[in-house]
Structure formats: structure tokens, C-alpha cells
Protein backbone atom coordinates (compact mmCIF):
# COMPACT_ATOMS: atom_id res chain seq x y z
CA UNK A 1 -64.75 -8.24 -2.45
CA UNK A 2 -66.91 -11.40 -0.86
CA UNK A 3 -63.95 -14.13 0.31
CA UNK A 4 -65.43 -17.66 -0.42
CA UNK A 5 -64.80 -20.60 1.47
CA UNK A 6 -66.17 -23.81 3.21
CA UNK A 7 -67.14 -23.78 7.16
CA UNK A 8 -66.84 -27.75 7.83
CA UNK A 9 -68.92 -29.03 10.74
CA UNK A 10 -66.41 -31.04 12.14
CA UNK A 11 -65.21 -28.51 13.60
CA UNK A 12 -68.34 -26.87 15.80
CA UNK A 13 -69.38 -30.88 15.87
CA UNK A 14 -68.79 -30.69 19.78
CA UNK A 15 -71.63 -30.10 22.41
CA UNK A 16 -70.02 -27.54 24.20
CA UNK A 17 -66.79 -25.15 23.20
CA UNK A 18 -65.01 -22.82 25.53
CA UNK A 19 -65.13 -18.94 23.88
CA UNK A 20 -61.04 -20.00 24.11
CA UNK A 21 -61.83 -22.98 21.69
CA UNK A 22 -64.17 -21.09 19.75
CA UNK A 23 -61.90 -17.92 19.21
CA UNK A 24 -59.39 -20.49 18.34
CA UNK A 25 -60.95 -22.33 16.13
CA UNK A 26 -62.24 -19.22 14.07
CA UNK A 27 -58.97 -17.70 14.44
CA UNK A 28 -57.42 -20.58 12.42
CA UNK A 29 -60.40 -21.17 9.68
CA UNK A 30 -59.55 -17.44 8.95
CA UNK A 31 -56.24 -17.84 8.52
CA UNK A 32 -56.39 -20.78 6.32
CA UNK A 33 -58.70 -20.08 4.20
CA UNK A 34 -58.20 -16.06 3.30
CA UNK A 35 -54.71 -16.01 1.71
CA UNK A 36 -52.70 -12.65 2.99
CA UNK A 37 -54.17 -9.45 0.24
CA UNK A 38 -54.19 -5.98 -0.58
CA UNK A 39 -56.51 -3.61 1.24
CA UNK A 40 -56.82 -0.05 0.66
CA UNK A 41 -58.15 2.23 3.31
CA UNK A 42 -57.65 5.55 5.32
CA UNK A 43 -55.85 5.61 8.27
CA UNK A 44 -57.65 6.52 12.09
CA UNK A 45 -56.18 6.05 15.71
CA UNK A 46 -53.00 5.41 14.67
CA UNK A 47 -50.98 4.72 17.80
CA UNK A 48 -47.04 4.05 17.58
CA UNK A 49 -46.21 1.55 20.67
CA UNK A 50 -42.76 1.79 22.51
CA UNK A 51 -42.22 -1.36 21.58
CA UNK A 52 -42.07 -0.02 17.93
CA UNK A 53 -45.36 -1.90 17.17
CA UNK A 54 -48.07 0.21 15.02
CA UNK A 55 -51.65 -0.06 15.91
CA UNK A 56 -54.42 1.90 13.92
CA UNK A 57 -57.50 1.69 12.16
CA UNK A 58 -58.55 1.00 8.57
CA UNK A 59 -61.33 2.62 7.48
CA UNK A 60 -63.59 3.69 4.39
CA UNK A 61 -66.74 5.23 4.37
CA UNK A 62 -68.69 1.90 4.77
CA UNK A 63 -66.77 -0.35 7.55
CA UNK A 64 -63.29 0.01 9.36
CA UNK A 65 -61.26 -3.15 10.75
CA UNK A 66 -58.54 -2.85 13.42
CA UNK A 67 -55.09 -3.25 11.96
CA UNK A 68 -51.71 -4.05 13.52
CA UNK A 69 -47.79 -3.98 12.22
CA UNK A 70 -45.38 -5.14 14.41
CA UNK A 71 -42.01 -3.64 14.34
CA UNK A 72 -39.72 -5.56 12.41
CA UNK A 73 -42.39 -5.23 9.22
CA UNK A 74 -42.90 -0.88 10.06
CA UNK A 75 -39.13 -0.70 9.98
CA UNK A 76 -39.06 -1.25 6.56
CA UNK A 77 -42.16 1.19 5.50
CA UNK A 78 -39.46 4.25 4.80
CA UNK A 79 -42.51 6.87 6.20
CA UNK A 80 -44.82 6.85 9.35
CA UNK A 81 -48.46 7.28 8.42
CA UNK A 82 -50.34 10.04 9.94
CA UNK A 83 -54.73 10.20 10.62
CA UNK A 84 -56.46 10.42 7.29
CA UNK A 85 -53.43 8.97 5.05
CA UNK A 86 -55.22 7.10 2.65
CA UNK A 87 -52.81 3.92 2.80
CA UNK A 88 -52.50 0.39 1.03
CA UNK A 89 -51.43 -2.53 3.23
CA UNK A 90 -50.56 -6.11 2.33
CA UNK A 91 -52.12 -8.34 5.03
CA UNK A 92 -52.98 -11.11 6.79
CA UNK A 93 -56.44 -11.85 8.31
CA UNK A 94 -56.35 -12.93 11.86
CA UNK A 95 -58.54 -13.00 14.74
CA UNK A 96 -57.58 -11.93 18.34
CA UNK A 97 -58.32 -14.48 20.76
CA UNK A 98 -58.41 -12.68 23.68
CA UNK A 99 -61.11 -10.22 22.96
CA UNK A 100 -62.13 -12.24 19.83
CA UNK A 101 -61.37 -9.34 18.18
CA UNK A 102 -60.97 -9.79 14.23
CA UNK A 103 -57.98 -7.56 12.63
CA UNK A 104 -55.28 -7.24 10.09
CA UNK A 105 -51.73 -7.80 10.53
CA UNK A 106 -50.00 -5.94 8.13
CA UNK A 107 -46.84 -6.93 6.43
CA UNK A 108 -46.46 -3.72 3.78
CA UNK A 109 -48.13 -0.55 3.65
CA UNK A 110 -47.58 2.16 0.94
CA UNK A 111 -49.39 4.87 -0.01
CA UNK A 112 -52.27 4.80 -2.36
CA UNK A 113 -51.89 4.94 -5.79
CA UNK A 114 -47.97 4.06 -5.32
CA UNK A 115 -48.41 0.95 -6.76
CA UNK A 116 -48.89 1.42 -10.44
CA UNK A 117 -46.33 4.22 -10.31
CA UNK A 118 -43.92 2.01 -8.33
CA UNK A 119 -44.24 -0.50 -11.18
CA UNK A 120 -44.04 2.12 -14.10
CA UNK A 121 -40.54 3.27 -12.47
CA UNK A 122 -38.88 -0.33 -12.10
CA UNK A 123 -39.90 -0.67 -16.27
CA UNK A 124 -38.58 2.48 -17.03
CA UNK A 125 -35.49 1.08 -14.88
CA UNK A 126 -35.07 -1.45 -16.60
CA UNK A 127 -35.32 -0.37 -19.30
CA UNK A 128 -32.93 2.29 -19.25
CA UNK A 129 -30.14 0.16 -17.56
CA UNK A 130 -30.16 -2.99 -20.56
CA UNK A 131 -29.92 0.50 -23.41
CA UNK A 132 -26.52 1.06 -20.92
CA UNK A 133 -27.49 4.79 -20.02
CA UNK A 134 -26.95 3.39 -16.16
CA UNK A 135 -23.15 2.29 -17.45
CA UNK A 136 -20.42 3.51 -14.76
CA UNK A 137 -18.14 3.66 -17.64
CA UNK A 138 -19.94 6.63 -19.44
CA UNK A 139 -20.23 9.21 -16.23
CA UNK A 140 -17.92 11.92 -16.10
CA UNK A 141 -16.29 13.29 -13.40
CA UNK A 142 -17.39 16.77 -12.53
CA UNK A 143 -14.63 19.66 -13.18
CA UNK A 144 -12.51 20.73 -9.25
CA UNK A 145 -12.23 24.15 -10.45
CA UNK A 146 -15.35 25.09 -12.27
CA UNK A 147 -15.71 28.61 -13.97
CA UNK A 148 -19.43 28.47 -13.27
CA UNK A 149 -21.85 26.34 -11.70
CA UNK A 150 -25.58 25.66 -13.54
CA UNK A 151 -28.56 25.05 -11.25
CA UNK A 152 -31.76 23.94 -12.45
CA UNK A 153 -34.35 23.89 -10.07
CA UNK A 154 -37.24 26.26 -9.18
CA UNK A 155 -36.49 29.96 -8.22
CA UNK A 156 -38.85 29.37 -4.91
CA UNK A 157 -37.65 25.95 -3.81
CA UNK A 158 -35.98 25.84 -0.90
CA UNK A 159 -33.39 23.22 -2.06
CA UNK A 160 -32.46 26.79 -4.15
CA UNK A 161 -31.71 28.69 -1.19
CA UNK A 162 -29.79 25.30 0.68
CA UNK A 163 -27.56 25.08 -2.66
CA UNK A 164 -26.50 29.02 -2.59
CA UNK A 165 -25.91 28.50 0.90
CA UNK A 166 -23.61 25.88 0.17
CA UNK A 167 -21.98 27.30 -2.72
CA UNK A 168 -21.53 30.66 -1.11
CA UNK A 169 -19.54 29.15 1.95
CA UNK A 170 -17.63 26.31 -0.42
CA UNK A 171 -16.75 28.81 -2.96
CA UNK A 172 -17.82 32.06 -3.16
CA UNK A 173 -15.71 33.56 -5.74
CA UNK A 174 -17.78 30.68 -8.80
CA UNK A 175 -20.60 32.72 -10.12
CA UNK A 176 -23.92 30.41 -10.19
CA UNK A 177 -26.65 30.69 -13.21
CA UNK A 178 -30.05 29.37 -12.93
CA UNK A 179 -31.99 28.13 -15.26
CA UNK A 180 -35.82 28.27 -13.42
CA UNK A 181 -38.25 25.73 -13.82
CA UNK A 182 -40.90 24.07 -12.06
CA UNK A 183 -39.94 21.03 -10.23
CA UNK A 184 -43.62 19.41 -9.84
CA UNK A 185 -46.36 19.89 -11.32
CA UNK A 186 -47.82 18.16 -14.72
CA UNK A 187 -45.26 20.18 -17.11
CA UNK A 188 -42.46 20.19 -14.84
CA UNK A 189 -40.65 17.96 -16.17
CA UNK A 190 -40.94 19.09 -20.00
CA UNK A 191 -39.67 22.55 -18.69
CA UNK A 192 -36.68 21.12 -17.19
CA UNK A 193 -35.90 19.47 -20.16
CA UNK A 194 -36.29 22.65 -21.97
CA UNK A 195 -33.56 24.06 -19.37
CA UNK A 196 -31.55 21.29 -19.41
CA UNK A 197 -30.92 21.62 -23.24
CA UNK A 198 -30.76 25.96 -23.03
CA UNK A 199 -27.75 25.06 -20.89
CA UNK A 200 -25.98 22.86 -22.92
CA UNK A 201 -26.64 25.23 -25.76
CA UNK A 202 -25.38 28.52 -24.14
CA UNK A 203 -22.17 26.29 -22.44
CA UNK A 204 -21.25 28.98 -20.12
CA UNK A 205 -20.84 26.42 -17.26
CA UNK A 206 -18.73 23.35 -16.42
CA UNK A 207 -21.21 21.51 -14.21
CA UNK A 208 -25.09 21.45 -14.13
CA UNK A 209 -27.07 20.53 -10.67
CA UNK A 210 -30.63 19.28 -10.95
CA UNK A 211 -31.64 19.55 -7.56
CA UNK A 212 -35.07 19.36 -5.77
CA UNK A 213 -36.13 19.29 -1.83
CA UNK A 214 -37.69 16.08 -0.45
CA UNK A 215 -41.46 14.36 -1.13
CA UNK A 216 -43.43 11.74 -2.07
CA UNK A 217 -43.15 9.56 -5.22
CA UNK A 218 -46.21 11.99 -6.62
CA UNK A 219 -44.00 15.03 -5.99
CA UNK A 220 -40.66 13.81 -7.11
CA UNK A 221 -42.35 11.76 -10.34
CA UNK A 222 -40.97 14.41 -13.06
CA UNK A 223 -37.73 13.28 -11.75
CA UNK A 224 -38.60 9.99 -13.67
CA UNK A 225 -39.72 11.28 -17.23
CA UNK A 226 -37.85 9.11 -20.15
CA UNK A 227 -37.99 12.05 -21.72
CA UNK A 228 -35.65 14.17 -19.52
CA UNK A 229 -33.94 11.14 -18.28
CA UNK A 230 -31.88 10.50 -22.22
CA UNK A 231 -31.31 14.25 -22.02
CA UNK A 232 -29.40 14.16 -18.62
CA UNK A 233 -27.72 11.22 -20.28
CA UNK A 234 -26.58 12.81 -23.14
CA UNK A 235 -25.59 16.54 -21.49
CA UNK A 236 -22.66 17.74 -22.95
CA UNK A 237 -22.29 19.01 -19.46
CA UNK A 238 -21.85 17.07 -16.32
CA UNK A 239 -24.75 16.02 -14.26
CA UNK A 240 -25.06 16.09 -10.87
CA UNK A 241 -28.45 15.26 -9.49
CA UNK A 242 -29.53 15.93 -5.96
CA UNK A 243 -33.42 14.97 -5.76
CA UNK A 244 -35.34 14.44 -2.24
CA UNK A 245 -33.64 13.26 0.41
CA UNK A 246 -31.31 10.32 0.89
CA UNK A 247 -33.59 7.47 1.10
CA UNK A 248 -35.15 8.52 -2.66
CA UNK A 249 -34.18 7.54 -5.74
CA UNK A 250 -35.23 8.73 -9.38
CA UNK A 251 -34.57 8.03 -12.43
CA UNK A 252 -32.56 11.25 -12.87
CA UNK A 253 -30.16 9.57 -9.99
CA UNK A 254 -29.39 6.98 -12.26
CA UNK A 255 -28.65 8.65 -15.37
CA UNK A 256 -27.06 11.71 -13.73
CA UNK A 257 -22.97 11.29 -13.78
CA UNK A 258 -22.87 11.64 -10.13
CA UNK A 259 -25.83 11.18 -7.81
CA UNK A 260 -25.96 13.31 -4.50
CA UNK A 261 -28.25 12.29 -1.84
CA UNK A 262 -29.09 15.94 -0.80
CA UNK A 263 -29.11 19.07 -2.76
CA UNK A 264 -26.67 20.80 -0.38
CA UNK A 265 -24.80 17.54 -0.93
CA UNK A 266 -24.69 18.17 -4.51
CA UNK A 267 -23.38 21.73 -4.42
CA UNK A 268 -20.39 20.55 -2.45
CA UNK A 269 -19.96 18.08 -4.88
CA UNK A 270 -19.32 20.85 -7.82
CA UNK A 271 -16.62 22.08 -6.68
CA UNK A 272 -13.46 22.16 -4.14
CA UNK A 273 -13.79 24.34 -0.99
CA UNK A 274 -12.00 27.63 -1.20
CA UNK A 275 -10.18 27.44 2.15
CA UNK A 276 -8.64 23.93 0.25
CA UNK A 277 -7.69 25.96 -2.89
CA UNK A 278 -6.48 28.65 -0.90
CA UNK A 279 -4.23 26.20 1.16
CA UNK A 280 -3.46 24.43 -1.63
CA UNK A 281 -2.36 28.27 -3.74
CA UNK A 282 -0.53 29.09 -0.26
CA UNK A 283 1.50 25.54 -0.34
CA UNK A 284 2.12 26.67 -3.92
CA UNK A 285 3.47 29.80 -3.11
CA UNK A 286 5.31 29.03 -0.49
CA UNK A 287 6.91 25.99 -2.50
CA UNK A 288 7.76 28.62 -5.35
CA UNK A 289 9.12 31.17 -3.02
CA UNK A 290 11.39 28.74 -2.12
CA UNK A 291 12.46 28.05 -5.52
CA UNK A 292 13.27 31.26 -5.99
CA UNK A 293 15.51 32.22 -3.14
CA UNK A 294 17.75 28.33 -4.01
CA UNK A 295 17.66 30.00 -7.48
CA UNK A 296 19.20 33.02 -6.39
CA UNK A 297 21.39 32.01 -3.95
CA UNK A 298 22.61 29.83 -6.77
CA UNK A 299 23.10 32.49 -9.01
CA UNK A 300 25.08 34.72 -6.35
CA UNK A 301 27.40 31.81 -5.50
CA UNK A 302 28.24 31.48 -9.67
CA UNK A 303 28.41 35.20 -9.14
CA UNK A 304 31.39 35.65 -6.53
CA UNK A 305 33.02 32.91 -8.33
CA UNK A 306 33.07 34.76 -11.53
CA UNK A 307 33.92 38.00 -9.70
CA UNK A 308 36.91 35.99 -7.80
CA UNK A 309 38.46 34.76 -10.99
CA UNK A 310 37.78 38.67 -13.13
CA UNK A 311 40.91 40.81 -13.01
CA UNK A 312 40.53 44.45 -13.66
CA UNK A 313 42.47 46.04 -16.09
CA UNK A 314 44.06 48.51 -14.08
CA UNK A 315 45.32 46.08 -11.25
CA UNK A 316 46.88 43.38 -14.57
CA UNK A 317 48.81 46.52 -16.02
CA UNK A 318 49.89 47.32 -12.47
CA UNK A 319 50.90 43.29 -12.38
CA UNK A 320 52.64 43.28 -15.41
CA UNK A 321 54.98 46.93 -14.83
CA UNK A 322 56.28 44.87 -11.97
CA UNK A 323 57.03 41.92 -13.97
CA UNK A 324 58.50 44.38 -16.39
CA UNK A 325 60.79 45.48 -13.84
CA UNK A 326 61.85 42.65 -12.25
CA UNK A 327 62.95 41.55 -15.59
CA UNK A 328 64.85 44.80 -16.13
CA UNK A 329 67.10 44.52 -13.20
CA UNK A 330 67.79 40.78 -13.58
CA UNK A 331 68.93 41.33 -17.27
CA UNK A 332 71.06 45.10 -15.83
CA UNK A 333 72.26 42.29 -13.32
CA UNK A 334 73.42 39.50 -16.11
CA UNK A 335 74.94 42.63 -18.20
CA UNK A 336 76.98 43.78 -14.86
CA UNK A 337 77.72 40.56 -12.59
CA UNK A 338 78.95 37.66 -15.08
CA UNK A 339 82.68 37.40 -14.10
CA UNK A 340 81.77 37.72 -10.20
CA UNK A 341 79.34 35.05 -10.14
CA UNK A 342 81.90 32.77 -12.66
CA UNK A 343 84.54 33.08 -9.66
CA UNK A 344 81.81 32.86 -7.09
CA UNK A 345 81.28 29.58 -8.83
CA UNK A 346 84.51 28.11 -9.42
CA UNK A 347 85.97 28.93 -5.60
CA UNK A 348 82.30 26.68 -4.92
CA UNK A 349 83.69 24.02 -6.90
CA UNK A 350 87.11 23.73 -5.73
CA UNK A 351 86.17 23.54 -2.19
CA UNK A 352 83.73 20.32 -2.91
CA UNK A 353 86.25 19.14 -4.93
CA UNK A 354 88.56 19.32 -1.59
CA UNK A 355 85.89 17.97 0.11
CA UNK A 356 86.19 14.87 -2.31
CA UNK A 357 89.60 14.34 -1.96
CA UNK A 358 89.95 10.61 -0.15
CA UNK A 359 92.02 10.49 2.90
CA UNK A 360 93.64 6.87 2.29
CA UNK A 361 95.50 6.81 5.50
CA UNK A 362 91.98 6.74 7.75
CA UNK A 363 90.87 4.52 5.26
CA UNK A 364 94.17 1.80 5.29
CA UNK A 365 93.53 1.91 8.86
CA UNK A 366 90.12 1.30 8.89
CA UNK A 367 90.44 -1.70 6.13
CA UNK A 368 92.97 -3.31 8.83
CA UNK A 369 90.56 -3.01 11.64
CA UNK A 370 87.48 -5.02 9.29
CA UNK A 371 90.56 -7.43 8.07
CA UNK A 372 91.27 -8.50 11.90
CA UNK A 373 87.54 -8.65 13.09
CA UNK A 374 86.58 -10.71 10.13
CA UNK A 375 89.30 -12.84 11.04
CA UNK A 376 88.40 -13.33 14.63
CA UNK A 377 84.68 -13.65 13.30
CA UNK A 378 85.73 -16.40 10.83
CA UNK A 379 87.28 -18.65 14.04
CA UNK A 380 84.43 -18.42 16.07
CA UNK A 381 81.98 -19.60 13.57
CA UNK A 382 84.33 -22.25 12.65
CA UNK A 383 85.16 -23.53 15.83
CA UNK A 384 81.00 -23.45 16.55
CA UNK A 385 80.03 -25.68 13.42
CA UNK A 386 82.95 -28.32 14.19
CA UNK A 387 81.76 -28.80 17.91
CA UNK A 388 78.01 -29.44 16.39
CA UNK A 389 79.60 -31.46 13.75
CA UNK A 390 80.79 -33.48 16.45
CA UNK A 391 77.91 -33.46 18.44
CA UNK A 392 75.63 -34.84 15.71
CA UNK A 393 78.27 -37.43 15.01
CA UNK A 394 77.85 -38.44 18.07
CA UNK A 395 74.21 -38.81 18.20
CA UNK A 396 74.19 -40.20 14.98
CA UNK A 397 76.41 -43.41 16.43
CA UNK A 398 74.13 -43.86 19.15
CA UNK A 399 71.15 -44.28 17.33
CA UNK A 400 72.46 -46.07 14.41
CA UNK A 401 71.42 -49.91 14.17
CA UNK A 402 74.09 -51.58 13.26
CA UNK A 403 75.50 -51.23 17.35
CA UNK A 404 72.37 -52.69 18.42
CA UNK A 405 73.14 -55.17 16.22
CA UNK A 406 76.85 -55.70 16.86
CA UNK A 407 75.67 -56.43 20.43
CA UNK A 408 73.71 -59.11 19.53
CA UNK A 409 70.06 -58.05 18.61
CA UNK A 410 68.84 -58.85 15.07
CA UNK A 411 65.60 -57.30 13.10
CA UNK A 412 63.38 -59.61 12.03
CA UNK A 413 60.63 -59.27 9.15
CA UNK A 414 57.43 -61.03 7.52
CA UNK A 415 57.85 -61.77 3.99
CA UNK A 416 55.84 -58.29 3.14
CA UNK A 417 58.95 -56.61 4.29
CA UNK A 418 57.33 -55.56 7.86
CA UNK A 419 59.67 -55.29 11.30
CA UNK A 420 57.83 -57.64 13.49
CA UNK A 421 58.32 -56.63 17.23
CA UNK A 422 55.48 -59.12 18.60
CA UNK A 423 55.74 -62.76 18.88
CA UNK A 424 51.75 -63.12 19.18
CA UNK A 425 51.88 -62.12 15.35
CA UNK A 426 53.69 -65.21 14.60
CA UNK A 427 52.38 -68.52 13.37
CA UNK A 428 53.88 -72.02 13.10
CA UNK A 429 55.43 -72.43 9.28
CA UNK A 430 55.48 -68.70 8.74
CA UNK A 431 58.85 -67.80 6.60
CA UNK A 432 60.99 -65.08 8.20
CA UNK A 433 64.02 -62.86 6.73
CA UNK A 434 66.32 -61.87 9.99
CA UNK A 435 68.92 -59.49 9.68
CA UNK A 436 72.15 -59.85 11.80
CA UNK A 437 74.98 -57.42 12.32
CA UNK A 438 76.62 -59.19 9.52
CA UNK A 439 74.44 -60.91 6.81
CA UNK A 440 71.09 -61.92 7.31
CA UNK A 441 68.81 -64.99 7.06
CA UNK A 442 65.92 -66.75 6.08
CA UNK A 443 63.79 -68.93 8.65
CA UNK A 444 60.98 -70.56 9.24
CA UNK A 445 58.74 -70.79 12.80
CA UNK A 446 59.02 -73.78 13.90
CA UNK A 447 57.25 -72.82 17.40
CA UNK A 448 55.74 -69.49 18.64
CA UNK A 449 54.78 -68.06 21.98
CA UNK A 450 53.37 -64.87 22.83
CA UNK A 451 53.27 -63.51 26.23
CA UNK A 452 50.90 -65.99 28.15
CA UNK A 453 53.12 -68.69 26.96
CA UNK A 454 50.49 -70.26 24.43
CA UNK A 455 51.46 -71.22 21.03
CA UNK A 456 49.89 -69.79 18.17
CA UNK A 457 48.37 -71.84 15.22
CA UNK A 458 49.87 -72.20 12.14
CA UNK A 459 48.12 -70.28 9.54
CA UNK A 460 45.40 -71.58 7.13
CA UNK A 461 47.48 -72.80 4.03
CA UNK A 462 43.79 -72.75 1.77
């Protein structure tokens, strides 16, 4: 690829430049004129900074340029490249003053080839999620207690022997079948279709694990067949996919009912861990156990009370030959005793009836003794109410107007009927009624002073 574009001669139009000024100025025709671009190249002295900073070489087998990728921009590459990766990078052309160096700075790298497939799996995405195969909704949750656990993966992976390992300390006692297949390769991914559907078919498991050890996108692509991906999708048999490590994604992820991020994390998702069940049996046990014993202890107390209430036969005829001769003797009794107890009877009656004989001369005496004290009560209490008679007579005199009046007071009132005690109230014309000891009268102010001696206004007549 030849980059086009115009020098102008403005810019060299100087006598003399500084190498500063003329790094400079190349520096920035470079880097406005060649937008930023894919390059594809192989990878030489790469050198990771401390800073974080990545410094290497791209090369082919014509010409090589001197690349950099700061930190912030490698953080976000997901691998470190290693001498002789064959690499693409998206970058900017820039020239380092200093040396006058000219370089890349890279702002992506991935590795070659990874674009087209890259693209092919965001279609196939896509694609997948709008025909609702991606839909929450439609994943099942994996059985706790699983009969038997399905793996499909290849009998020499290692992600094989990680998933046994994990089963066998989770839960040894759930037997494991495994349906081999490769798991890369250009017919991998038919043949784990072709598993995938012989273990639906046979249904002697409750949950399937499609599980494969880390890659590349190369190595994990059967992972992203259509093909196998509407198969997982439709499984009669719950999914659980645990492909590469936890940064990668497949399609199978997607589709799967529950997506692991490890293969040993997908064996521990199949099933509970046996020390849980066997805690959770133990709780059980104990919690039945318990039942049991307030069940019988229950049943002993409804027991004794039964027992306490039973009478044996022997023990009620015993009971009832006593009765029967209890009986006997009181009836010999009533045959032999009648006249003693009728004498016995009537010697109890004629002493009470002495007893109720009245005695009339205690009684005669002790009617005169009530007669006299009522008598001597009946003066006191009458000698008592005329000396308060009299008292209240007397008080009664004292406080009754008409001796005010007979010593020469009289009550005077307004014409509302009011006792008027205060000349100040008074006003010239007013009409008066004034009662006297005998008779009264009706008068009319002529002149009235209060205490200061002023004389008060007649009233307004309006």
C-alpha cells in the first residue's frame, strides 16, 4: 500500500530549520495526512515496560517499523504477544522527535486472521439472539440431585480430567458418562453434535456438560457452529457449557441454559456437594428422630391415661362383694333396729322441743329494761332538737330584715328591681322604689353624691 498525499512548500520555505523544527514538522505532516490503519505483521523485540507500556517491532519479510502501545490501549488486548506472533494492529503513524525515529502507535492489536472470524461470530450472534434462542426465559435450571451427569468433551482433554476431579470431590456417589469427541479440529464440531443428540436419545442423564480447556478463537471456533449451537438449544437435556477460560465466550455460552466460565466451574454447577446433602440428610434425620420420640412420648402419656382409668375384672368383682355386703348388714340392721332408732328419735325430739320452750319471765324482764331505755333515749333526743330549735330561732331573728328595718334603715331599688348599696350609681331624675319597715315608697333623685362629694349627672333621657 503507497499512502498519497501533498508535501506543501510552505512549510520547508525557511532558510534554515533546526533538526527540532524539522522532526516536528514531519512529525505533524505524517500525522495529518495518513489517517490511523490496519497493519499486519510479525512480532520481534517485544519488550513489556514497567510502566505497562509495550514496545516491539513489526516486521515482514521485506521492511519492519518500530511500534509502540502504551498501557491504557494493551490493557484492553485480553493476550500478551510473544516473538514471531503474527499480529494485526490498528495504528497511528507518528514520528519520534527525539531520535527522528518514525513508528507506530498502536491502538488495537489482534491476532491475524481474527478479524473475519471475529465478524462471522457477532452475525451468527445476532442472529441467533433476534430468532430468541439467547431468551433467559427458555433456560432451564439444571437438576440439585442428578442421577447421572453427561460430559461431552474429548477423552484426552485435560478439561476431562479437571471435571472428574471436580465431580469426584463434589459428589462422588453420581456416576458420569462420556460421550467422546473431538473438541478442535475441522469435524469437531459435527461430532459433538452427533454426541450431543446420542445423549438426548439414550436419556440416561439429567444434565449434559460441554466443556473444553482454554485457546484461541481458532481453537475454540467449533464452539460457534450454527449447526451445534440450535442443537444445544433444543436439548431435551440441560446444558451447561464450560468452554476456555473466563474471559471467552462462544456461541455455545449463549445458547447453553447455564454458562460456566471454567470447566471445573461447570461440574460444580451439576450438582450439590455431598458434604451439603449429607448435612442436609443428617438435619433430616435428626429432625425426624425427633418426631419420633414427641410421637412416642405422646403415645405413652395417652397410654398411662388409659391404663389409669382400666379396671381389671378381678379387682371390680372384689369392689362390688364389698358393696354387696355393706348392703347386707345395713338391710340385717333395718330388719333388727327399727323400734330403737324410733325411740332414739323421739327422746331427740322432745329434748329440742324443751329446748324451744320460751322462758317469758327473762323475757318480761328484758321487754321492761328496752321500755325504760327507750324512754330515757326518747328525752334526750327531744330535749337536743328543742335547744337547736331555739338556737336557729334565734339566729333566724338576728338576721332577718325587717329589725334592720324597724331601726330605721330602708332598702332601696332601681326600677329593674336591683338593691342599690352605692350612691355613685345614682343619677339626678332616676325613679326609686324604697322599702321601709312598714310600707314602702316611690321617689325620685332629686340630688346625688357619691363619696368625693360630686354630684352625678342626670342620665341621657334620648
Amino acid at each position: 500500500m503507497t499512502a498519497q498525499f501533498p508535501v506543501r512548500n510552505d512549510v520547508f520555505a525557511r532558510d534554515i530549520m533546526t533538526v527540532a523544527q524539522l522532526n516536528q514538522a514531519v512529525g505533524q505532516l505524517l500525522e495529518r495526512n495518513i489517517p490511523p490503519l490496519w497493519v499486519r505483521g510479525e512480532i520481534s523485540n517485544f519488550t513489556q515496560a514497567a510502566s505497562g507500556h509495550w514496545y516491539f517491532t513489526l516486521k515482514d519479510s521485506r521492511a519492519a517499523v518500530r511500534t509502540v502501545m502504551f498501557r491504557s490501549r494493551a490493557s484492553a488486548v485480553g493476550f500478551v504477544p510473544r516473538a514471531g506472533d503474527q499480529v494485526e494492529v490498528r495504528a497511528r503513524v507518528s514520528l519520534y522527535e527525539p531520535r527522528g525515529d518514525y513508528q507506530l502507535q498502536a491502538d488495537a492489536m489482534r491476532r491475524a486472521g481474527l478479524g473475519n472470524l471475529y465478524e462471522a461470530f457477532l452475525r451468527l450472534k445476532e442472529q441467533l439472539a433476534a430468532e430468541g434462542l439467547f431468551d433467559p426465559a427458555a433456560k432451564r435450571q439444571p437438576v440439585a440431585l442428578p442421577r447421572a451427569i453427561g460430559v461431552i468433551t474429548s477423552p484426552h482433554a485435560a478439561a476431562l480430567r479437571d471435571v472428574l476431579s471436580a465431580l469426584a470431590r463434589r459428589a462422588p456417589q453420581v456416576p458420569v458418562i462420556l460421550y467422546p469427541a473431538p473438541v478442535q479440529g475441522a469435524d469437531a464440531a459435527a461430532r459433538l453434535a452427533v454426541q450431543l443428540q446420542v445423549a438426548n436419545a439414550r436419556n440416561e442423564v439429567d444434565t449434559l456438560l460441554l466443556v473444553r480447556g482454554g485457546g484461541s478463537i481458532e481453537d475454540l471456533w467449533s464452539f460457534n457452529d450454527e449447526a451445534l449451537a440450535r442443537l444445544v438449544a433444543a436439548s431435551a437435556i440441560p446444558v451447561i457449557s464450560g468452554v476456555g477460560h473466563e474471559t471467552d465466550f462462544t456461541i455455545v455460552d449463549f445458547v447453553a441454559d447455564v454458562r460456566a466460565p471454567t470447566p471445573t466451574a461447570a461440574a460444580e454447577l451439576a450438582c450439590a456437594p455431598r458434604a451439603e446433602l449429607l448435612g442436609r440428610v443428617g438435619q433430616a434425620a435428626q429432625r425426624l428422630a425427633r418426631g419420633q420420640q414427641r410421637r412416642l412420648e405422646q403415645a405413652a402419656q395417652r397410654l398411662d391415661r388409659a391404663a389409669s382409668q382400666l379396671i381389671s375384672p378381678t379387682r371390680r368383682l372384689a369392689h362390688q362383694a364389698e358393696r354387696l355386703n355393706t348392703l347386707r348388714h345395713r338391710l340385717v340392721a333395718a330388719w333388727r333396729g327399727p323400734q330403737g332408732r324410733r325411740a332414739a328419735r323421739a327422746g331427740l325430739l322432745a329434748q329440742r322441743l324443751a329446748h324451744c320452750v320460751p322462758d317469758t319471765a327473762r323475757a318480761a324482764e328484758r321487754l321492761h329494761a328496752i321500755a325504760r331505755r327507750l324512754a330515757q333515749a326518747q328525752a334526750r333526743q327531744l330535749a337536743a332538737s328543742q335547744a337547736r330549735a331555739a338556737a336557729a330561732a334565734a339566729h333566724l331573728r338576728a338576721l332577718d330584715p325587717r329589725h334592720t328595718l324597724a331601726r330605721g334603715y330602708a332598702i332601696v331599688r332601681d326600677e329593674q328591681g336591683r338593691i342599690l348599696r352605692d350612691a355613685a350609681v345614682l343619677a339626678q331624675g332616676q325613679s326609686l322604689d324604697v322599702t321601709f319597715s312598714h310600707g314602702s315608697a316611690q321617689v325620685r333623685v332629686l340630688d346625688a353624691r357619691g363619696e368625693g362629694g360630686g354630684v352625678n349627672p342626670a342620665p341621657d333621657q334620648g
